[in-house]
C-alpha atoms as a PDB file:
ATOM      1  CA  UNK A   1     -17.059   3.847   1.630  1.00  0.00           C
ATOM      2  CA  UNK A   2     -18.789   1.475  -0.894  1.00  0.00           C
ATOM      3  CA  UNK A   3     -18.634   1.114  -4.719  1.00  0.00           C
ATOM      4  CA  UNK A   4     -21.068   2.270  -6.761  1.00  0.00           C
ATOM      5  CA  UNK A   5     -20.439  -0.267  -9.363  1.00  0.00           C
ATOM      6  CA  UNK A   6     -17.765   1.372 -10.941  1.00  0.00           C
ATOM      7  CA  UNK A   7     -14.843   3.598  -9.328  1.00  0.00           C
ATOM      8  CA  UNK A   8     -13.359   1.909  -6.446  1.00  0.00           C
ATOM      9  CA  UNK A   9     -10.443   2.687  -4.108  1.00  0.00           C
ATOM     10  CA  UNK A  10      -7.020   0.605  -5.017  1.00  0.00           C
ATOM     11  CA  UNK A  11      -4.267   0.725  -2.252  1.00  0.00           C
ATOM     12  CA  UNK A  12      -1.345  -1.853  -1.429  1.00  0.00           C
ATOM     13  CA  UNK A  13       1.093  -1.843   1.329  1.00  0.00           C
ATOM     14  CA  UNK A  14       4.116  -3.518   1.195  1.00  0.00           C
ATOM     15  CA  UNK A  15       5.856  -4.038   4.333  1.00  0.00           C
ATOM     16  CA  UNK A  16       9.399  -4.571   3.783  1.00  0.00           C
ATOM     17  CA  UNK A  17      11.068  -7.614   5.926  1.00  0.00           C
ATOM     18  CA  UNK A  18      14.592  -8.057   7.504  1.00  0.00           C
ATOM     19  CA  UNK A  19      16.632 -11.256   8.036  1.00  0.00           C
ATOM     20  CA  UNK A  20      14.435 -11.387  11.504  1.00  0.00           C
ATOM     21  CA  UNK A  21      11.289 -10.340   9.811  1.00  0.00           C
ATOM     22  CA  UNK A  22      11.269  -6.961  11.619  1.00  0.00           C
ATOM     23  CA  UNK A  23       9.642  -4.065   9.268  1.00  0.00           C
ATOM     24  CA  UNK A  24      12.183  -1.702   7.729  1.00  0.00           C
ATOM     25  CA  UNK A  25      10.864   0.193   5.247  1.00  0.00           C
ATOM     26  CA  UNK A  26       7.038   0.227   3.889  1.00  0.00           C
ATOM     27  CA  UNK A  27       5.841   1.631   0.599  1.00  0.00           C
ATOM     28  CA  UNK A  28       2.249   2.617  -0.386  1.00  0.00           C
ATOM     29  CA  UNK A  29       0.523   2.653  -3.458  1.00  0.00           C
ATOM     30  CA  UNK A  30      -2.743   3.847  -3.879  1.00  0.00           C
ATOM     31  CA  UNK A  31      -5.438   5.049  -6.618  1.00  0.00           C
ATOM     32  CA  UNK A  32      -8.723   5.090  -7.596  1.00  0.00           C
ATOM     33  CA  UNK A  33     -10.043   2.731 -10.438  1.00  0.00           C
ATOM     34  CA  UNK A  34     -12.653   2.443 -12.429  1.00  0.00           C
ATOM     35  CA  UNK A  35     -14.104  -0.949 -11.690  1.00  0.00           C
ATOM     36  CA  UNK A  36     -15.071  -1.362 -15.221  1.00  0.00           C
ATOM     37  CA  UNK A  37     -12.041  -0.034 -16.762  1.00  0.00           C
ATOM     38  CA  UNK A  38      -9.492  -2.108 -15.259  1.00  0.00           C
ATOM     39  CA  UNK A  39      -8.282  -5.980 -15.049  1.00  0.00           C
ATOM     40  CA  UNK A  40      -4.566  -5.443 -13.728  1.00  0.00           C
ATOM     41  CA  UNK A  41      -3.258  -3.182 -10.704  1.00  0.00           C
ATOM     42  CA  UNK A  42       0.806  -3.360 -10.949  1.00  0.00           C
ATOM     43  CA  UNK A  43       3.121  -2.557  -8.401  1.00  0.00           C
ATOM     44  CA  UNK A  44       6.718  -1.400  -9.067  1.00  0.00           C
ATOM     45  CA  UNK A  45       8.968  -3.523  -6.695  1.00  0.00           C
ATOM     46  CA  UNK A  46      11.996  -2.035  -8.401  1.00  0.00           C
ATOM     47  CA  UNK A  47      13.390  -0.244  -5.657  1.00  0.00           C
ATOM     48  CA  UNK A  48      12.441  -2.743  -3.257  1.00  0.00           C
ATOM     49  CA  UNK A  49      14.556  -2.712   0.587  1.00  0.00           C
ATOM     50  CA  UNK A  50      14.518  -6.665   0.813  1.00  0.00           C
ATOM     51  CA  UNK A  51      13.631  -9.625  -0.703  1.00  0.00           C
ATOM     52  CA  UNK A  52      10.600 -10.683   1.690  1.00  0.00           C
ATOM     53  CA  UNK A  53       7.633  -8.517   2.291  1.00  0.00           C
ATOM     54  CA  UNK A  54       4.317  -8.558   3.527  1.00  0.00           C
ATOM     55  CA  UNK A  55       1.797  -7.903   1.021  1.00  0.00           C
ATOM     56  CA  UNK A  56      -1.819  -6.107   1.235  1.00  0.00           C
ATOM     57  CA  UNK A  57      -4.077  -5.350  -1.144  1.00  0.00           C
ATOM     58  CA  UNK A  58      -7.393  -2.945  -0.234  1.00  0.00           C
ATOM     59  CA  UNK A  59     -10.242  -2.320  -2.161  1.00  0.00           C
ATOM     60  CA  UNK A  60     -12.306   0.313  -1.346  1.00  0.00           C
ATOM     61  CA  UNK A  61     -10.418  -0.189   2.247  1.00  0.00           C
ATOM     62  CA  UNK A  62     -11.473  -3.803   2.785  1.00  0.00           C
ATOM     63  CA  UNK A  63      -8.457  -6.239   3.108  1.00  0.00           C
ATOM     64  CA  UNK A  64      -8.776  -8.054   0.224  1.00  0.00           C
ATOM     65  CA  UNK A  65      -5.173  -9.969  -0.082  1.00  0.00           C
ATOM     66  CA  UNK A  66      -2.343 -10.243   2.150  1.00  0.00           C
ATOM     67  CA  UNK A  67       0.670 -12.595   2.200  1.00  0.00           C
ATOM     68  CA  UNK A  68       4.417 -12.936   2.992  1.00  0.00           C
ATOM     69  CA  UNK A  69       6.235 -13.074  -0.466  1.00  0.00           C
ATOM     70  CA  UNK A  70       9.803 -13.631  -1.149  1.00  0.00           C
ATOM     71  CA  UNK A  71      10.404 -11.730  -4.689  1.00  0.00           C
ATOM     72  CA  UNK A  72      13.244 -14.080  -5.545  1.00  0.00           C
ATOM     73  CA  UNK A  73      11.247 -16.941  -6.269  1.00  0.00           C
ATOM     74  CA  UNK A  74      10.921 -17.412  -9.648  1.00  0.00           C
ATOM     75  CA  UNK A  75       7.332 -17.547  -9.836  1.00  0.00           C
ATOM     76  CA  UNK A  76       6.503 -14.191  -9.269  1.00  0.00           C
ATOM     77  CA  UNK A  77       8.451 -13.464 -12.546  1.00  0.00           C
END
């Protein structure tokens, strides 16, 4: 699936991390956008299980992003 320009398909995984970094819970978030329409995708880590996670952004199901975040640092804030 490629963009056109314009709408594009947003999704982000976050894979939730134990003490041991075994997975324990995952959330997905996913819609599509309109590439010319939008400059910020949020997540809500509200509810999150843990404190670390694995992070991946997809656009239009390319891996665009992914990293091992720990949301207590101040500098996601």
């Amino acid at each position: 699936e490629k963009s056109n320009g314009k709408d594009i398909s947003f999704r982000a995984e976050i894979h939730y991390l134990d003490d041991n970094e075994n997975i324990i819970d995952r959330a997905v978030f996913s819609a599509p956008m309109d590439y010319g329409k939008h400059s910020l995708a949020g997540l809500d880590i509200s509810k999150r299980k843990s404190d670390v996670a694995i992070v991946e952004v997809y656009f239009d199901n390319i891996l665009m992003y992914a990293n091992k975040l720990n949301f207590n640092m101040e500098y996601l804030l």
